[in-house]
ModelCIF file with pLDDT and N, C-alpha, C, O atoms, coordinates in Angstrom:
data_MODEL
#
_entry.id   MODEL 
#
_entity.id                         1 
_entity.type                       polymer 
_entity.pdbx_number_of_molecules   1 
#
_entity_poly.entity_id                      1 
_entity_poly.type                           'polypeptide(L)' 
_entity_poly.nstd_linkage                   no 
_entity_poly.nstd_monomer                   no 
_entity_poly.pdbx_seq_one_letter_code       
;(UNK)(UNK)(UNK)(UNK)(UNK)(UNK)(UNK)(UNK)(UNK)(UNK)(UNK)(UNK)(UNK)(UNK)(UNK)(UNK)
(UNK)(UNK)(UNK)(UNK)(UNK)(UNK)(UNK)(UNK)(UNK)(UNK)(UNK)(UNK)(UNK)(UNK)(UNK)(UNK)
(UNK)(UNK)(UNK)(UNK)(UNK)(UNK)(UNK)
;
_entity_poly.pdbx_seq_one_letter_code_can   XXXXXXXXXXXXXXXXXXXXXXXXXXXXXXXXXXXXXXX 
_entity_poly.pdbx_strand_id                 A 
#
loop_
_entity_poly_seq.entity_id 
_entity_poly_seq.num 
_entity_poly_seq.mon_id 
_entity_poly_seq.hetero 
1 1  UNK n 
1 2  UNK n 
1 3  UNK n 
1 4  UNK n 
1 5  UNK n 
1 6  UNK n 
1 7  UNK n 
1 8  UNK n 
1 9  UNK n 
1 10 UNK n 
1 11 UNK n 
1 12 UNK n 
1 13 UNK n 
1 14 UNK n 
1 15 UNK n 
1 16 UNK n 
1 17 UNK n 
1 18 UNK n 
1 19 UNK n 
1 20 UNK n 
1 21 UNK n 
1 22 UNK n 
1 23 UNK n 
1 24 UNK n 
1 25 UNK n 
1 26 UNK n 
1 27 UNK n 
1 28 UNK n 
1 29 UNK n 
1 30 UNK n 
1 31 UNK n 
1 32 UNK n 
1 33 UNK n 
1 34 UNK n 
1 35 UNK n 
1 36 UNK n 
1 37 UNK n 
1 38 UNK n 
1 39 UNK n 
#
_struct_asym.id          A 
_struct_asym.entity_id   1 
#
loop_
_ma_qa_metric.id 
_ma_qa_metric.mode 
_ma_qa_metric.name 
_ma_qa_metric.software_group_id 
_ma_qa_metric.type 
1 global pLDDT . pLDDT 
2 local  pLDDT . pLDDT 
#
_ma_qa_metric_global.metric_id      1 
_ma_qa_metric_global.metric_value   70.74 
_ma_qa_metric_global.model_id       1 
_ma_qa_metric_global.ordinal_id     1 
#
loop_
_ma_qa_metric_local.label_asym_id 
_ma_qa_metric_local.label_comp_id 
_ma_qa_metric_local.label_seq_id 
_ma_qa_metric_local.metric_id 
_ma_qa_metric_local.metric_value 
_ma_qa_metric_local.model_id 
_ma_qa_metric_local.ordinal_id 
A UNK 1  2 70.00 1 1  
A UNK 2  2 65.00 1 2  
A UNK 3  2 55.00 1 3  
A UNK 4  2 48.00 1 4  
A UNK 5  2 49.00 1 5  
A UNK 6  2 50.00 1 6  
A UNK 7  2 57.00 1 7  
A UNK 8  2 52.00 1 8  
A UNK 9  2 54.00 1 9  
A UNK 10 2 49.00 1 10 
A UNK 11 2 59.00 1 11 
A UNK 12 2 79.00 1 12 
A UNK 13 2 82.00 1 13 
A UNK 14 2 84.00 1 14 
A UNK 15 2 85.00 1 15 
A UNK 16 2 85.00 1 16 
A UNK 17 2 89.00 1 17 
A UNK 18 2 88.00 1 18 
A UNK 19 2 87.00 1 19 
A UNK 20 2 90.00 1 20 
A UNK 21 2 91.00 1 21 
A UNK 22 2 90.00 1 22 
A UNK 23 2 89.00 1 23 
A UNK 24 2 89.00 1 24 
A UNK 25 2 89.00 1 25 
A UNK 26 2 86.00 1 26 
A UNK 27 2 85.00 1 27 
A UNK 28 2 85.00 1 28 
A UNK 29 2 83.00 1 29 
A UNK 30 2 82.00 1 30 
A UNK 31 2 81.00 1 31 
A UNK 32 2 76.00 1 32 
A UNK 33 2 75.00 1 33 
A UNK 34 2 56.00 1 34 
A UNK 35 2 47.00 1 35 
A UNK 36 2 46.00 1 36 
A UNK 37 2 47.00 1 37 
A UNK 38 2 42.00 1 38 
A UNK 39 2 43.00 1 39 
#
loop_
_atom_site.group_PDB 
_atom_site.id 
_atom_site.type_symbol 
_atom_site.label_atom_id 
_atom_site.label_alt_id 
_atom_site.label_comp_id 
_atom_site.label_asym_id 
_atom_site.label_entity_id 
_atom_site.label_seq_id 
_atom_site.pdbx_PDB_ins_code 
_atom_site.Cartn_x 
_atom_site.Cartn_y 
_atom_site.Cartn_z 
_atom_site.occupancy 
_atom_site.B_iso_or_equiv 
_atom_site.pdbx_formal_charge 
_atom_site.auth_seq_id 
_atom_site.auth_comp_id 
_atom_site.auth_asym_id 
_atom_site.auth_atom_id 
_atom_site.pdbx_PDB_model_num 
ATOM 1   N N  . UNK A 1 1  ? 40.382 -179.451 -109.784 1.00 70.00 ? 1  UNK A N  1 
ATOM 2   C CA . UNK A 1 1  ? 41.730 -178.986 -110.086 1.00 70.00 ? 1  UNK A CA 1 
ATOM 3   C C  . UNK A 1 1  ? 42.179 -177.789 -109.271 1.00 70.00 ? 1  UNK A C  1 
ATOM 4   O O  . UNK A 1 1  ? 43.282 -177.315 -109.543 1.00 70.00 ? 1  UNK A O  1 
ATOM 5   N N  . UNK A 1 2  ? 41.510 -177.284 -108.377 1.00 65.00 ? 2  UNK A N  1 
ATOM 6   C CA . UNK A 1 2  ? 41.713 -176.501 -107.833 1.00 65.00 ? 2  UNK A CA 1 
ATOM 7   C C  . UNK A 1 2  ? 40.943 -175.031 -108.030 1.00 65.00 ? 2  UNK A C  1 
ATOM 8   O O  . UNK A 1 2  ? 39.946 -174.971 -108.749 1.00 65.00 ? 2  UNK A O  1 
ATOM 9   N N  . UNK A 1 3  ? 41.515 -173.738 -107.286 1.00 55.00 ? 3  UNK A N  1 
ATOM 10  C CA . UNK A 1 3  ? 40.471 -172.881 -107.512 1.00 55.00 ? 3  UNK A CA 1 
ATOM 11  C C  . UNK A 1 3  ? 40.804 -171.986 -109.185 1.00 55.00 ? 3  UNK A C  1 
ATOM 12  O O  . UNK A 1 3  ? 39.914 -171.460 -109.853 1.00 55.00 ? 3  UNK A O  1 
ATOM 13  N N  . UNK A 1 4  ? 42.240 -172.015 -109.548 1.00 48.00 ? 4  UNK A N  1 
ATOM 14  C CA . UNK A 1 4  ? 42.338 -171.347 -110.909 1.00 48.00 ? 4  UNK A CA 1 
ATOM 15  C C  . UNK A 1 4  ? 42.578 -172.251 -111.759 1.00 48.00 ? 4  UNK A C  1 
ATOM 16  O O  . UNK A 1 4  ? 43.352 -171.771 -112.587 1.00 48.00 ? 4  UNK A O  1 
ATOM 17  N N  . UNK A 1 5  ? 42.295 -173.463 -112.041 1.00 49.00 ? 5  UNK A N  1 
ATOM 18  C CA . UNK A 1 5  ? 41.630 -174.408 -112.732 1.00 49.00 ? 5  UNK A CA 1 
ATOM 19  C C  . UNK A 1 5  ? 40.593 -173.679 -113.834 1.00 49.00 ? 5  UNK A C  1 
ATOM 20  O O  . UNK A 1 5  ? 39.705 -172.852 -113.630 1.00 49.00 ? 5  UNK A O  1 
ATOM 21  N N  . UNK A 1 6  ? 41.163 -174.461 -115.395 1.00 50.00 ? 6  UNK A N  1 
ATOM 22  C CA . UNK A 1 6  ? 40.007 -173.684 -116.179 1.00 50.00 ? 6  UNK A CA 1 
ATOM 23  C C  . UNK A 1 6  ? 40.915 -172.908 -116.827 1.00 50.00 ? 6  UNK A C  1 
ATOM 24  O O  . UNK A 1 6  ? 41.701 -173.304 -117.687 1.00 50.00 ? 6  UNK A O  1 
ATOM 25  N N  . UNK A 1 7  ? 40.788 -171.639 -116.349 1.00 57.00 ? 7  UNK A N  1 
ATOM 26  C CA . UNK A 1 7  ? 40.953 -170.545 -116.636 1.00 57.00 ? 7  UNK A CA 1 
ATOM 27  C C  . UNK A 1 7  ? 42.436 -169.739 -116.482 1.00 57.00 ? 7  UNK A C  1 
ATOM 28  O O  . UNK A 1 7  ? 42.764 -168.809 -117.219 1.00 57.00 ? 7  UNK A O  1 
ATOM 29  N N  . UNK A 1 8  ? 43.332 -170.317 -115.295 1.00 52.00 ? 8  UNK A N  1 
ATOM 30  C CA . UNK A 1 8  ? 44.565 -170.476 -114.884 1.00 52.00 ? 8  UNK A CA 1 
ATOM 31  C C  . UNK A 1 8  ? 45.316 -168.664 -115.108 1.00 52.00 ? 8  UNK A C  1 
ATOM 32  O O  . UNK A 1 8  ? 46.326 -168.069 -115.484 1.00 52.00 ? 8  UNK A O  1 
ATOM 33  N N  . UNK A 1 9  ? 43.923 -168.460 -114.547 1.00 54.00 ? 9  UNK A N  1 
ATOM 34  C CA . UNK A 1 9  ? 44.723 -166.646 -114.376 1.00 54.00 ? 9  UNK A CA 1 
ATOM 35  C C  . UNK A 1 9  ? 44.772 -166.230 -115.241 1.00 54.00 ? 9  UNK A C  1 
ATOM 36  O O  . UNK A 1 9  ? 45.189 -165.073 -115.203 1.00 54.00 ? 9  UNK A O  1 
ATOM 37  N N  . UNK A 1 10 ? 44.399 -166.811 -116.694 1.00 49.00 ? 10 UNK A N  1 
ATOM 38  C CA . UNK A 1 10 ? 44.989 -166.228 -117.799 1.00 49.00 ? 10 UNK A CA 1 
ATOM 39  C C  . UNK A 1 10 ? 44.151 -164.670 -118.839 1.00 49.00 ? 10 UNK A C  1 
ATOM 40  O O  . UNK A 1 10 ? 44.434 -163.766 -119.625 1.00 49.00 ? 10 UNK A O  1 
ATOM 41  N N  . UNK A 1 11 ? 42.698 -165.455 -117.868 1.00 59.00 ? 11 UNK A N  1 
ATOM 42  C CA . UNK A 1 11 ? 41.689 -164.853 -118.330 1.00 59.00 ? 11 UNK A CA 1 
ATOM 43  C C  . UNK A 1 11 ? 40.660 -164.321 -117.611 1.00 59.00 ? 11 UNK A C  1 
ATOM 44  O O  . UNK A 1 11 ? 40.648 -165.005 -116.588 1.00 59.00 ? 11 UNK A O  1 
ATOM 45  N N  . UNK A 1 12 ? 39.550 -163.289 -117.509 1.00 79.00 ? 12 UNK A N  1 
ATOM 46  C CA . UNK A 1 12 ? 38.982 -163.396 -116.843 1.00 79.00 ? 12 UNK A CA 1 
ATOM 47  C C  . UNK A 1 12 ? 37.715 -164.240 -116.487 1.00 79.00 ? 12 UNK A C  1 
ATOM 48  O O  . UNK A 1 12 ? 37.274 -164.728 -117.528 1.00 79.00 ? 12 UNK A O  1 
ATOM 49  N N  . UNK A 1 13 ? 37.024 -164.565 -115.478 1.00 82.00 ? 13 UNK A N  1 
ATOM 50  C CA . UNK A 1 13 ? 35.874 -165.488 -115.063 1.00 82.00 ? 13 UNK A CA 1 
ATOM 51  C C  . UNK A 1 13 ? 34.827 -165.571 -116.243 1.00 82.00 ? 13 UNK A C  1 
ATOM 52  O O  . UNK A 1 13 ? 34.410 -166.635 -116.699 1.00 82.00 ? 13 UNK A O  1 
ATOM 53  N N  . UNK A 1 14 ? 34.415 -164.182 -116.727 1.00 84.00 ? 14 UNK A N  1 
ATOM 54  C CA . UNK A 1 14 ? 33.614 -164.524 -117.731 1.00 84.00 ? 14 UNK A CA 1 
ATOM 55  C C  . UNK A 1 14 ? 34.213 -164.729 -119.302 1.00 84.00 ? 14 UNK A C  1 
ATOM 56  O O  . UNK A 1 14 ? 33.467 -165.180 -120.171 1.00 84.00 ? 14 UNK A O  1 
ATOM 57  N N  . UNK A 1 15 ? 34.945 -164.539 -119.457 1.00 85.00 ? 15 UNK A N  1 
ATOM 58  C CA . UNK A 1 15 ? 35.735 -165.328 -120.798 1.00 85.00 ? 15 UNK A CA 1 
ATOM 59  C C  . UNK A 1 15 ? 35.962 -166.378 -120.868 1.00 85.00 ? 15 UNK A C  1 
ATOM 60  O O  . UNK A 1 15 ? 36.060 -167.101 -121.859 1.00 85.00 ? 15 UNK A O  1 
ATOM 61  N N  . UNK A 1 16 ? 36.138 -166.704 -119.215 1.00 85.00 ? 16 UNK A N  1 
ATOM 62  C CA . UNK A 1 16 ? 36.579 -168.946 -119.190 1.00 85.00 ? 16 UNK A CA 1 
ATOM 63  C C  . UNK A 1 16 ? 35.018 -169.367 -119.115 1.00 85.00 ? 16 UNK A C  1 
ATOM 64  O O  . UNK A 1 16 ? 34.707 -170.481 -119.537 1.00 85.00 ? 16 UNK A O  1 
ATOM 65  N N  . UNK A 1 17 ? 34.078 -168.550 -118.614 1.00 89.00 ? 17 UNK A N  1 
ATOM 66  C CA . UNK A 1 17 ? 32.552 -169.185 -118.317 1.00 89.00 ? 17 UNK A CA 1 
ATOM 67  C C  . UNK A 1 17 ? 31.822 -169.139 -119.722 1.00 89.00 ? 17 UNK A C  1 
ATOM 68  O O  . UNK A 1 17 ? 30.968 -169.927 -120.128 1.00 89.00 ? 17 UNK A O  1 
ATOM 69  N N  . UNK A 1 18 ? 32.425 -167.884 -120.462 1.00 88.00 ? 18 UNK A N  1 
ATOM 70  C CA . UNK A 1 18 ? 31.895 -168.203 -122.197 1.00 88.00 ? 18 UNK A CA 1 
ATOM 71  C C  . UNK A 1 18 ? 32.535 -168.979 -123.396 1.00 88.00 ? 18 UNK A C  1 
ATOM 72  O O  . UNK A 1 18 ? 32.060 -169.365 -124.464 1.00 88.00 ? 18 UNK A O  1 
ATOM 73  N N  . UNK A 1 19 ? 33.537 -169.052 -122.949 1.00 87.00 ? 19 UNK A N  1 
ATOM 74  C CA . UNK A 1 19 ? 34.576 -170.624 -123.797 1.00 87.00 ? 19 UNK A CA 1 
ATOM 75  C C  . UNK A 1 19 ? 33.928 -171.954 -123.306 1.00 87.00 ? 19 UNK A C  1 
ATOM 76  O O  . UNK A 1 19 ? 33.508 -172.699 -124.192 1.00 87.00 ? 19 UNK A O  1 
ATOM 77  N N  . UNK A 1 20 ? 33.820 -172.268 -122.278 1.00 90.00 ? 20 UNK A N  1 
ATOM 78  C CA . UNK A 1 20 ? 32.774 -173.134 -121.597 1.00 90.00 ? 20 UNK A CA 1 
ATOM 79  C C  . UNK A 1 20 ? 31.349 -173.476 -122.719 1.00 90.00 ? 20 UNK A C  1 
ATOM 80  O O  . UNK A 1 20 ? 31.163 -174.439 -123.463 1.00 90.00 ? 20 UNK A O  1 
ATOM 81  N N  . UNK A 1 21 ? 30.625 -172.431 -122.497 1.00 91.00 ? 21 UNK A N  1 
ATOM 82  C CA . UNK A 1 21 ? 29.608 -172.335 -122.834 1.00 91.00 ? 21 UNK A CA 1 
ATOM 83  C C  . UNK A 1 21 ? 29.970 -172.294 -124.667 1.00 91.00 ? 21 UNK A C  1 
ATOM 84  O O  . UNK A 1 21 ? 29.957 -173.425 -125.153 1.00 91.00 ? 21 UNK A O  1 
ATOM 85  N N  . UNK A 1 22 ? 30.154 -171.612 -125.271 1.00 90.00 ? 22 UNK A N  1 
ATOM 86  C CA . UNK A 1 22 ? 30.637 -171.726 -126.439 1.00 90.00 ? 22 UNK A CA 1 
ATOM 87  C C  . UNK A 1 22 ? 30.877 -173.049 -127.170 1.00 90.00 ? 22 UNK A C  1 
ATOM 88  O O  . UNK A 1 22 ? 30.432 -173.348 -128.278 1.00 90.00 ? 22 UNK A O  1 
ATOM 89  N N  . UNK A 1 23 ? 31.712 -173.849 -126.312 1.00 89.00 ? 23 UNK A N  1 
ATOM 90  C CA . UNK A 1 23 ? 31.739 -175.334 -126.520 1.00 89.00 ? 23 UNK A CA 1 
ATOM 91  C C  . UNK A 1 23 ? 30.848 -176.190 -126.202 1.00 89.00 ? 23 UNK A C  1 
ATOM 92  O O  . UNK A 1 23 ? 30.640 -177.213 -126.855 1.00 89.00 ? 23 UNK A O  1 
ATOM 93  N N  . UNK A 1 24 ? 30.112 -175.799 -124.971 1.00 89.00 ? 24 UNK A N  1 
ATOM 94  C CA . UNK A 1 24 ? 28.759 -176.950 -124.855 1.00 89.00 ? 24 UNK A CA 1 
ATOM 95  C C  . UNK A 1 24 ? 27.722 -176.802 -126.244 1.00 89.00 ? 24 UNK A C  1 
ATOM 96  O O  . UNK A 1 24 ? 26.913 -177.604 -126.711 1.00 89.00 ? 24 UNK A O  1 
ATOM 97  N N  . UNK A 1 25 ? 28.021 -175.753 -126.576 1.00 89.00 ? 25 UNK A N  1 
ATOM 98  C CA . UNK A 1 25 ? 26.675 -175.077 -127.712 1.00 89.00 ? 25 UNK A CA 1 
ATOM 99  C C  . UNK A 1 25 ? 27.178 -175.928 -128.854 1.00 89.00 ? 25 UNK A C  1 
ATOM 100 O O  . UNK A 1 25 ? 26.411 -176.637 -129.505 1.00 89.00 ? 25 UNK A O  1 
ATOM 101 N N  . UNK A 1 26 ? 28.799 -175.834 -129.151 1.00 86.00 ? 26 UNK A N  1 
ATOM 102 C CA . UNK A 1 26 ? 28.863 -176.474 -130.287 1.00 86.00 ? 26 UNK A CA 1 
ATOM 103 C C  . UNK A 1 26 ? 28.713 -178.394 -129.922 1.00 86.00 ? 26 UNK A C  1 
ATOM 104 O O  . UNK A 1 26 ? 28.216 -179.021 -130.858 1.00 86.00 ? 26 UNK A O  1 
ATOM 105 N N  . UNK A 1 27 ? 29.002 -179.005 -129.012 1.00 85.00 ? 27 UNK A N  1 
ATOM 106 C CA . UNK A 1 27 ? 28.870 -180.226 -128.232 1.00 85.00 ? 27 UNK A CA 1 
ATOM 107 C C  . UNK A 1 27 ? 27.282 -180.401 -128.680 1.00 85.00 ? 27 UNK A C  1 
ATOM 108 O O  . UNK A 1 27 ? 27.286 -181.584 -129.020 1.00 85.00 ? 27 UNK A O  1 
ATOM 109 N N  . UNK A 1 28 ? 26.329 -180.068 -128.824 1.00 85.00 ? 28 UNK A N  1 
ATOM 110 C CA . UNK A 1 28 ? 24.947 -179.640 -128.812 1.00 85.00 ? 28 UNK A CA 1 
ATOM 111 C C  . UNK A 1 28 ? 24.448 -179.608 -129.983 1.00 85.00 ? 28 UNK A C  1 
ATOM 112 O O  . UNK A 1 28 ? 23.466 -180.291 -130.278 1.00 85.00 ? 28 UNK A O  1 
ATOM 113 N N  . UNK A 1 29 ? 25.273 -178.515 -131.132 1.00 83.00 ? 29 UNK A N  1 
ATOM 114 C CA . UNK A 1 29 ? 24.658 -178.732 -132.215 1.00 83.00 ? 29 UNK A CA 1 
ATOM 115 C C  . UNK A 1 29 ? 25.641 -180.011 -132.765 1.00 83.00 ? 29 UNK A C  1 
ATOM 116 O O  . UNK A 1 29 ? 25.125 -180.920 -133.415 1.00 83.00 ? 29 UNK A O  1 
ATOM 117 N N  . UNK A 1 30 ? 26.732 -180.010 -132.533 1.00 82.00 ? 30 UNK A N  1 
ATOM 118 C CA . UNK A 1 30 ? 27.397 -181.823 -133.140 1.00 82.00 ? 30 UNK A CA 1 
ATOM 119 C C  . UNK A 1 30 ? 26.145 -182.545 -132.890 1.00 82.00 ? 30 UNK A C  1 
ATOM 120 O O  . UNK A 1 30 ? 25.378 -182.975 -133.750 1.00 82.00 ? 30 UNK A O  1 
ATOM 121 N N  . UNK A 1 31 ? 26.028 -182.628 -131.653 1.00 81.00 ? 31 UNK A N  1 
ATOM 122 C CA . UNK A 1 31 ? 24.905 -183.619 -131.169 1.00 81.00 ? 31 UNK A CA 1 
ATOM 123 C C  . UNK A 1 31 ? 23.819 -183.892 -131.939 1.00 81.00 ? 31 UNK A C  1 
ATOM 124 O O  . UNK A 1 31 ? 23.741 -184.984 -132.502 1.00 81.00 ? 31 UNK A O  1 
ATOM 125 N N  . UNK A 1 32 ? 22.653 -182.762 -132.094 1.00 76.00 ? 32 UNK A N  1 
ATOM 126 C CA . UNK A 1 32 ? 21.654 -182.839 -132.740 1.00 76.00 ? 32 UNK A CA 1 
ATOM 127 C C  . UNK A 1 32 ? 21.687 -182.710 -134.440 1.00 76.00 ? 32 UNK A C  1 
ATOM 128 O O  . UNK A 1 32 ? 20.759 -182.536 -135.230 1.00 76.00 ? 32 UNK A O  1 
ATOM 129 N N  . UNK A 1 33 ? 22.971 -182.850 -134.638 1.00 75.00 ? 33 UNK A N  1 
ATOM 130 C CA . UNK A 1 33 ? 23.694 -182.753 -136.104 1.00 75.00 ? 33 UNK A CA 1 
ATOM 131 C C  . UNK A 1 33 ? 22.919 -181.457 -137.405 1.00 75.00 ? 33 UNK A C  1 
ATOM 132 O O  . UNK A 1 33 ? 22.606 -181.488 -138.595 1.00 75.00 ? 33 UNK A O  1 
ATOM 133 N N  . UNK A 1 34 ? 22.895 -180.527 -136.373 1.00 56.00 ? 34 UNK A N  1 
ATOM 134 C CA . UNK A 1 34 ? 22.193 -179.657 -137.430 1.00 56.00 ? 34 UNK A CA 1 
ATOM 135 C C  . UNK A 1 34 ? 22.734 -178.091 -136.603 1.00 56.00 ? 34 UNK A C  1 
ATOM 136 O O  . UNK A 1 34 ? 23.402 -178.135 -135.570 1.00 56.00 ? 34 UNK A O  1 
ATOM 137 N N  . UNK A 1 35 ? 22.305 -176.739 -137.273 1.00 47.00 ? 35 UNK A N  1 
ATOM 138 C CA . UNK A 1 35 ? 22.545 -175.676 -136.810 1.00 47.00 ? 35 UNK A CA 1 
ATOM 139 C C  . UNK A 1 35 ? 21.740 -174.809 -136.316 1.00 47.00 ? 35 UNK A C  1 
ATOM 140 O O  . UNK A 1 35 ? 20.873 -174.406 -137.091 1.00 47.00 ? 35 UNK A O  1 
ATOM 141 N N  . UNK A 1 36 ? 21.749 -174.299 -135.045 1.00 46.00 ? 36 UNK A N  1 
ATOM 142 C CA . UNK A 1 36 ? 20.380 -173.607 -134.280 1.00 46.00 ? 36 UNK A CA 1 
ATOM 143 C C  . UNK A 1 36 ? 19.558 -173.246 -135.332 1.00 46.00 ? 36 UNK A C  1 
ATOM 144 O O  . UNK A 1 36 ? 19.969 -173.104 -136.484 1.00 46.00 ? 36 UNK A O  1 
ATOM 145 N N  . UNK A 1 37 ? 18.269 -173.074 -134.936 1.00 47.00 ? 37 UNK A N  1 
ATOM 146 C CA . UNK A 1 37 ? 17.380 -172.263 -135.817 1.00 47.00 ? 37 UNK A CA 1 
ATOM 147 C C  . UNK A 1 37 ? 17.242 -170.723 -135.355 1.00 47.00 ? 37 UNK A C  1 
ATOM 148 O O  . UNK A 1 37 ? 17.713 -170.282 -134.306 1.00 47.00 ? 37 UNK A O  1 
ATOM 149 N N  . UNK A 1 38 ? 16.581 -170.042 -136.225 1.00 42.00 ? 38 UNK A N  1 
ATOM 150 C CA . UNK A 1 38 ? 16.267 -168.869 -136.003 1.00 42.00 ? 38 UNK A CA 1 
ATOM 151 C C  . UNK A 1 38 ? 15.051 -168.737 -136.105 1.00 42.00 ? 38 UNK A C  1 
ATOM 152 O O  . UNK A 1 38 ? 14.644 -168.809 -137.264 1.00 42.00 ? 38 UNK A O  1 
ATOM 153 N N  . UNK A 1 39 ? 14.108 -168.528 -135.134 1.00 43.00 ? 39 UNK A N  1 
ATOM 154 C CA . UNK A 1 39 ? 12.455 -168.300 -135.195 1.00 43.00 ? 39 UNK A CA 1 
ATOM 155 C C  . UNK A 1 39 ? 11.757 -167.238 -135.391 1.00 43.00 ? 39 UNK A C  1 
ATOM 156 O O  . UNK A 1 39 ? 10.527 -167.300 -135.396 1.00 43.00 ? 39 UNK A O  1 
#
């Protein structure tokens, strides 16, 4: 999409790289249908 794709200026690099990430985590626990553990 180009280079401000994502994030579209609105935000900075690491706020669009932790919304990202934020959502793979929840993508992840949907997935494994349960909630991280704590060890």
């Amino acid at each position: 999409k180009g280079e401000t794709a994502g994030f579209m200026g609105r935000s900075e690099e690491l706020t669009w790289l932790c919304a990202i990430a934020k959502n793979r985590f929840a993508d992840e626990m949907r997935r494994r249908g349960r909630q991280a553990p704590i060890d």
